[in-house]
C-alpha atoms as a PDB file:
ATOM      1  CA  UNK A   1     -23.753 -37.623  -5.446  1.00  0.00           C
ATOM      2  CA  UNK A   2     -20.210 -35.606  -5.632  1.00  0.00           C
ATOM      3  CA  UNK A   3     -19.548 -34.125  -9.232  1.00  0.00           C
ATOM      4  CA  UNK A   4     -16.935 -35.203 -11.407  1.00  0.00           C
ATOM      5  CA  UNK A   5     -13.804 -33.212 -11.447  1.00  0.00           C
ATOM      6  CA  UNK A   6     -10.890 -32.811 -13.918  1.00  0.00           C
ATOM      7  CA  UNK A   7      -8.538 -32.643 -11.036  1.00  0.00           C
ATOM      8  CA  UNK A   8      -6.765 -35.613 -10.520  1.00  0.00           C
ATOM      9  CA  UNK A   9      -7.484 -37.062  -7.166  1.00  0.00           C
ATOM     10  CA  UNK A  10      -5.013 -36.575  -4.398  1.00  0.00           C
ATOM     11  CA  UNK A  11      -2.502 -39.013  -3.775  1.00  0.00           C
ATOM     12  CA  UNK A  12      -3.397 -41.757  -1.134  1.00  0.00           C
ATOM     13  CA  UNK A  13      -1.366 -41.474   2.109  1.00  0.00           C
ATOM     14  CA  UNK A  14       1.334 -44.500   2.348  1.00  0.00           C
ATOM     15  CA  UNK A  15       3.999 -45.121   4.710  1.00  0.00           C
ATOM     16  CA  UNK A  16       6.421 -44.687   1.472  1.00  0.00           C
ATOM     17  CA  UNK A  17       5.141 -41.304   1.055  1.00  0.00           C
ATOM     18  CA  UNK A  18       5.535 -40.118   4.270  1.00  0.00           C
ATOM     19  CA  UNK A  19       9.073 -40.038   4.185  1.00  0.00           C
ATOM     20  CA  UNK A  20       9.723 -38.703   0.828  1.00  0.00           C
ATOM     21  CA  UNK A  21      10.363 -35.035   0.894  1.00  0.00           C
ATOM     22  CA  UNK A  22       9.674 -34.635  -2.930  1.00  0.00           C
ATOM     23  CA  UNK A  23       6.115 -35.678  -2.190  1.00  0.00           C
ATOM     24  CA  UNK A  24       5.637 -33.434   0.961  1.00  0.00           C
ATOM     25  CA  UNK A  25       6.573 -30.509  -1.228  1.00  0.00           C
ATOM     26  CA  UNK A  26       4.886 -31.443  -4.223  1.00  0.00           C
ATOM     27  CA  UNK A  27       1.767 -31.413  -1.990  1.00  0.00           C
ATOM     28  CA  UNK A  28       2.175 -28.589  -0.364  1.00  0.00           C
ATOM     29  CA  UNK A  29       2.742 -26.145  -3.576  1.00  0.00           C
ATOM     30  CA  UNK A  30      -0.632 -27.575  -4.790  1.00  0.00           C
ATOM     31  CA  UNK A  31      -1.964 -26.817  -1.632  1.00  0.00           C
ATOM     32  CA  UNK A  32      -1.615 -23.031  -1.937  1.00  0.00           C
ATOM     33  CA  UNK A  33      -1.212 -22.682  -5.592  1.00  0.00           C
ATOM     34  CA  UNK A  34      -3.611 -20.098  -6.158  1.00  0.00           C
ATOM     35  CA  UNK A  35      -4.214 -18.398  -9.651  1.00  0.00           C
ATOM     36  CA  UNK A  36      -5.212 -14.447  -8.312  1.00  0.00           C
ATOM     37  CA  UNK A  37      -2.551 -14.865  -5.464  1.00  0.00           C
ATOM     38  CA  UNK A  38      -0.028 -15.538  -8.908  1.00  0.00           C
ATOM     39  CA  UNK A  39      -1.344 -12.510 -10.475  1.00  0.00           C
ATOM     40  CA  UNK A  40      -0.858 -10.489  -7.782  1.00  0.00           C
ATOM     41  CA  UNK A  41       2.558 -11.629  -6.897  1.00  0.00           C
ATOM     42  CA  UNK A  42       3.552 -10.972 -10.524  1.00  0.00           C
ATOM     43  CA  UNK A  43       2.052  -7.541 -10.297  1.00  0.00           C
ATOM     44  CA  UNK A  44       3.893  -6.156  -7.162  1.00  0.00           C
ATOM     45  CA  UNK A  45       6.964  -7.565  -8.597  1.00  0.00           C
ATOM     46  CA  UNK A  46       6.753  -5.784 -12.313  1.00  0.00           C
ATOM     47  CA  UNK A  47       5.619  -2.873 -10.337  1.00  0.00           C
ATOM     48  CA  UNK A  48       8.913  -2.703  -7.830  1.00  0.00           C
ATOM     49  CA  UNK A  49      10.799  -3.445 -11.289  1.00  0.00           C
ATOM     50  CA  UNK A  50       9.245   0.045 -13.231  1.00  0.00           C
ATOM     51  CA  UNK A  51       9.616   1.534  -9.778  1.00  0.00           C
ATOM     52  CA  UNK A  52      13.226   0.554  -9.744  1.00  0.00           C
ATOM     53  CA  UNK A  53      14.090   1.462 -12.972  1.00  0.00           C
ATOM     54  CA  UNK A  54      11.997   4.800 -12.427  1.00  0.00           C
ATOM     55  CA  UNK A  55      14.366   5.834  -9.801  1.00  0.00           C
ATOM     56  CA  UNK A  56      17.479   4.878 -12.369  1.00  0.00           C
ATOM     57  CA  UNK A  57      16.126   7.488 -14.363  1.00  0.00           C
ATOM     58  CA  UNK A  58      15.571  10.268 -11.613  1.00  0.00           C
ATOM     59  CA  UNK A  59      18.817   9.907 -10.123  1.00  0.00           C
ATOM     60  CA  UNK A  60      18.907  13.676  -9.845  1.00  0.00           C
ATOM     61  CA  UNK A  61      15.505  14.380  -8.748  1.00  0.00           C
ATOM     62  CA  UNK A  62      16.603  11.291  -5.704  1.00  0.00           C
ATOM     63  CA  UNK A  63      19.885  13.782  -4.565  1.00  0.00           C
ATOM     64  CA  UNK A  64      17.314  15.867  -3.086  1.00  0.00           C
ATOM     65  CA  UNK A  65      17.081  14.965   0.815  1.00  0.00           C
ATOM     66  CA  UNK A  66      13.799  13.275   1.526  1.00  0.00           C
ATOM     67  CA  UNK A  67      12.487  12.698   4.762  1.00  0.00           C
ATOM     68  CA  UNK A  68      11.023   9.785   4.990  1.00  0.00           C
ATOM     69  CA  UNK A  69       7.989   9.909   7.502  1.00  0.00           C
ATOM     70  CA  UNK A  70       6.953   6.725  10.024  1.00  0.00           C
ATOM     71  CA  UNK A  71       3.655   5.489  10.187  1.00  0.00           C
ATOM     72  CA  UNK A  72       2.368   6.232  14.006  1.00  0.00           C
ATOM     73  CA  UNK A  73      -1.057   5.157  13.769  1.00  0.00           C
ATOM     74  CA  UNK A  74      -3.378   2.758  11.349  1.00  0.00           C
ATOM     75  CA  UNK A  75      -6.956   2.895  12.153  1.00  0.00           C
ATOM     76  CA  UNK A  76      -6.978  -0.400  10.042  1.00  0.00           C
ATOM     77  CA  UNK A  77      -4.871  -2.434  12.791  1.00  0.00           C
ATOM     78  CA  UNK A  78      -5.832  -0.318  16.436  1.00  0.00           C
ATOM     79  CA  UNK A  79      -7.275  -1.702  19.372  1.00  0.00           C
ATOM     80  CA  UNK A  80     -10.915  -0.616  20.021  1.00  0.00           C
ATOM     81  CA  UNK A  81     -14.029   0.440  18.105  1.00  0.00           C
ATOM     82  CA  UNK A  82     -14.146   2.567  14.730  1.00  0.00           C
ATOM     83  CA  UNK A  83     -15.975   4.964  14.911  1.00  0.00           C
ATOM     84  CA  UNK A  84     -15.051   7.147  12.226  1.00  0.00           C
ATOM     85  CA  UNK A  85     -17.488   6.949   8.896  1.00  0.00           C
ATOM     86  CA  UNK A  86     -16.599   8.478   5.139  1.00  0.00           C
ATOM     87  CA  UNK A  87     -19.701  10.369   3.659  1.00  0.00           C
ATOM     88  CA  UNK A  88     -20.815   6.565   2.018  1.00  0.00           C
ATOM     89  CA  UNK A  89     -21.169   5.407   5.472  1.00  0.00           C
ATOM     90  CA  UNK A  90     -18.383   2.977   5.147  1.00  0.00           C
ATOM     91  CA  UNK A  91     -15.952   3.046   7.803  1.00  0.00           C
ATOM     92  CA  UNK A  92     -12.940   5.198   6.572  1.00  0.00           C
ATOM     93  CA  UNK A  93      -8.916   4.315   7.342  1.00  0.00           C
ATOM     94  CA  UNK A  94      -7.081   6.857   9.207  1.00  0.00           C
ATOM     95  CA  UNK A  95      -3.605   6.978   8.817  1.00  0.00           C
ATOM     96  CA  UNK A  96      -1.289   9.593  10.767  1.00  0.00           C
ATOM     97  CA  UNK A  97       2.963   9.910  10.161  1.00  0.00           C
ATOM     98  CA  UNK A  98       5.718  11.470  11.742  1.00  0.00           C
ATOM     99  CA  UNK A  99       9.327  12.567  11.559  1.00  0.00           C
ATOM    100  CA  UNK A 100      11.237  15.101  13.031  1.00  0.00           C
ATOM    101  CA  UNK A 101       8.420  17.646  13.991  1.00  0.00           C
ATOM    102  CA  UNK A 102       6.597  17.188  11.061  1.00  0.00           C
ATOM    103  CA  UNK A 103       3.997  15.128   9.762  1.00  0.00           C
ATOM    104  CA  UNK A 104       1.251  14.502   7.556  1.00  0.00           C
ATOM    105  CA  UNK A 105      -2.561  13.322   8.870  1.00  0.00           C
ATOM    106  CA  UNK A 106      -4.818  10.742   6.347  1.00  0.00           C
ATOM    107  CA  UNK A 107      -8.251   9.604   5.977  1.00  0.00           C
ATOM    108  CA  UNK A 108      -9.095   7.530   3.109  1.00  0.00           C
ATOM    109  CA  UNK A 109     -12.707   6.551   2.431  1.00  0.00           C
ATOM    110  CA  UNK A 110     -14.448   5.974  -1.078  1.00  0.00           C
ATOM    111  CA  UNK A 111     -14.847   9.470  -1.623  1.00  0.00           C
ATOM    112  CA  UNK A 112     -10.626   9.887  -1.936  1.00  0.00           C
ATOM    113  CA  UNK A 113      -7.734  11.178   0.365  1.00  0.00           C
ATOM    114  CA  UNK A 114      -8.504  14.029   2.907  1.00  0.00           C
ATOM    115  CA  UNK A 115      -5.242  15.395   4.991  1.00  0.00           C
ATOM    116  CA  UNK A 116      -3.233  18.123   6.820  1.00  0.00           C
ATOM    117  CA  UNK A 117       0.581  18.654   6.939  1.00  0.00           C
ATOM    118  CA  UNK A 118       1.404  19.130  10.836  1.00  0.00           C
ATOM    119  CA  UNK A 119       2.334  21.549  11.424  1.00  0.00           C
ATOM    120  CA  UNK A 120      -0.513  23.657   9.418  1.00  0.00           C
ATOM    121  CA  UNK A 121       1.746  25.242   6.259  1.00  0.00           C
ATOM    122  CA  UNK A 122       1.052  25.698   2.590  1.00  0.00           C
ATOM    123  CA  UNK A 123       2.204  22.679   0.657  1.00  0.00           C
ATOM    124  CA  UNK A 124       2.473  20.278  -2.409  1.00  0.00           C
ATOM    125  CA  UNK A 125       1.105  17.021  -2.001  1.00  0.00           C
ATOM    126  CA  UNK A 126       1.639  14.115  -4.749  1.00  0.00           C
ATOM    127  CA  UNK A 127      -0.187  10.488  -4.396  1.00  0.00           C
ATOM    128  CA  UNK A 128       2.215   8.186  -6.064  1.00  0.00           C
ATOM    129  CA  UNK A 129       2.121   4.594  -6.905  1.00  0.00           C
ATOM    130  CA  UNK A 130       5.384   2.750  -8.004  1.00  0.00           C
ATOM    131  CA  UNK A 131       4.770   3.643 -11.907  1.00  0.00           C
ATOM    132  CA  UNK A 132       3.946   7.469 -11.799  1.00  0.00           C
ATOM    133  CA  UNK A 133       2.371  10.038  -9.872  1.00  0.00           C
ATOM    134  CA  UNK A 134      -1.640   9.351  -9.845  1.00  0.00           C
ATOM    135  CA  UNK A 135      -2.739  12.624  -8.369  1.00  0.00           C
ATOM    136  CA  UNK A 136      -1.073  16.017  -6.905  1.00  0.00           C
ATOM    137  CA  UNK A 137      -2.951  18.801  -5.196  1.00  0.00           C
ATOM    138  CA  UNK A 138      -1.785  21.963  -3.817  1.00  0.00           C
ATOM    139  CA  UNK A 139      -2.828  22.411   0.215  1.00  0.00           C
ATOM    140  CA  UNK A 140      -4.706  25.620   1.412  1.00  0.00           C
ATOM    141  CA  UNK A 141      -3.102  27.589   4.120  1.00  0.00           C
ATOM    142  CA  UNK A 142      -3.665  25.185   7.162  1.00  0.00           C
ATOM    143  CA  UNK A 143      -2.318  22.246   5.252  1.00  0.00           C
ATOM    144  CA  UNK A 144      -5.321  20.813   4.298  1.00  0.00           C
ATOM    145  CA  UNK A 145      -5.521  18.666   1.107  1.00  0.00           C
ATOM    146  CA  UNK A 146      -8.101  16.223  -0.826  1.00  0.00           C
ATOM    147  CA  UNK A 147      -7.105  13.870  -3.694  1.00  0.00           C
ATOM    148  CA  UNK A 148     -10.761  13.627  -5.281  1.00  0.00           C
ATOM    149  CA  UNK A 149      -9.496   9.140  -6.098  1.00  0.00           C
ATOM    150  CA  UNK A 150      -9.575   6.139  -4.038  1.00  0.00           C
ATOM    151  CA  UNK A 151      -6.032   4.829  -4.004  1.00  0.00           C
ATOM    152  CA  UNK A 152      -5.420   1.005  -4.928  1.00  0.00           C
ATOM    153  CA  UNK A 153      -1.864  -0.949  -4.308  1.00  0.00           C
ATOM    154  CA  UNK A 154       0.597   0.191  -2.791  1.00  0.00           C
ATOM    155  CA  UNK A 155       0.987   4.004  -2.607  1.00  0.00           C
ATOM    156  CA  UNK A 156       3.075   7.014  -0.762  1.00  0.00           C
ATOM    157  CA  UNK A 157       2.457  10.131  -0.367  1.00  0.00           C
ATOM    158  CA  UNK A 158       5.338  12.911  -1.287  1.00  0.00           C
ATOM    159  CA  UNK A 159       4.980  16.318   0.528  1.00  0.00           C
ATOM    160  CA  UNK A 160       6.822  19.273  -0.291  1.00  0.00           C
ATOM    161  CA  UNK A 161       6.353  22.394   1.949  1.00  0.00           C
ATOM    162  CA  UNK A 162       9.170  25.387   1.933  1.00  0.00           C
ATOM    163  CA  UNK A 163      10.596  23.696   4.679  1.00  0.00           C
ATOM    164  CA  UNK A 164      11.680  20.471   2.433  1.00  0.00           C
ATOM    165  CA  UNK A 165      10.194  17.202   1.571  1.00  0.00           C
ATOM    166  CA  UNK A 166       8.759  14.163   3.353  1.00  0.00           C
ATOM    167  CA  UNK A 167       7.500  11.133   1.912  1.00  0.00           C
ATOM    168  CA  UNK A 168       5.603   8.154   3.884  1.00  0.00           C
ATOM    169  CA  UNK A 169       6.723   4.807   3.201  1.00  0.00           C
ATOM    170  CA  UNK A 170       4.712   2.454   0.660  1.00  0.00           C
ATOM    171  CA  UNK A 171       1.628   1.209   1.538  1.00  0.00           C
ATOM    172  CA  UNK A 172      -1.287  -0.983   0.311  1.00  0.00           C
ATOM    173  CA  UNK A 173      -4.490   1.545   0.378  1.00  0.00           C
END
């Protein structure tokens, strides 16, 4: 026995409803109208608003020249098997970026954020999600840094070394 729902039941096909385009649409929006996809929506798009008006506000701080890096490699989306675990056993993401000689190496697991600037130099790294900066660490001689926190949206990484600044693009961690 099928339980009772609140929803109304879907219209009946008819050749009168084929044709209509108001119809078609109608049932398609209910088709992938979806409460948490909503929400999330919503919440990238007040996020690229504080971002955007965050950037108003550092129009100074943006005259600097960045470099923005590429992403070369996502661990997430190569060919082959993963082999690579994080300390909880769960398989960790590797991401590695690159721009005119230099570059920046990732892993992220649940422990955090290990990396390396490439080429191996002292540096400033900041983890920064559209609204602020979430973490910042300072990297040990050979460029190697950990952010002790488990990113979550979308993300970038800014590195300053003496050489100048790089930043990756954004990206959902």
């Amino acid at each position: 026995m099928p339980w009772p729902s609140d929803e109304p039941p879907a219209p009946a096909w008819s050749p009168e409803t084929w044709q209509d385009d108001d119809a078609l649409a109608a049932d398609l929006a209910a088709a992938v109208a979806d409460d948490d996809l909503r929400r999330r929506v919503e919440r990238a798009a007040s996020s690229a608003f504080h971002a955007h008006r965050g950037m108003l506000a550092l129009r100074d701080e943006l005259a600097v020249d960045l470099l923005l890096l590429e992403l070369v490699h996502d661990s997430s989306t190569a060919d082959g098997p993963v082999a690579v675990r994080d300390r909880s056993g769960q398989p960790s993401r590797t991401l590695v970026f690159e721009g005119d000689g230099v570059g920046v190496e990732v892993e992220v697991g649940d422990s955090g954020v290990e990396g390396q600037l490439i080429p191996a130099r002292r540096g400033h790294v900041v983890l920064r999600t559209p609204d602020r900066d979430v973490a910042e660490v300072t990297t040990d001689e050979v460029g190697y840094f950990r952010l002790g926190i488990t990113p979550e949206g979308p993300v970038r990484l800014v590195c300053e070394t003496p050489d100048g600044t790089c930043v990756t693009p954004w990206l959902p961690w």
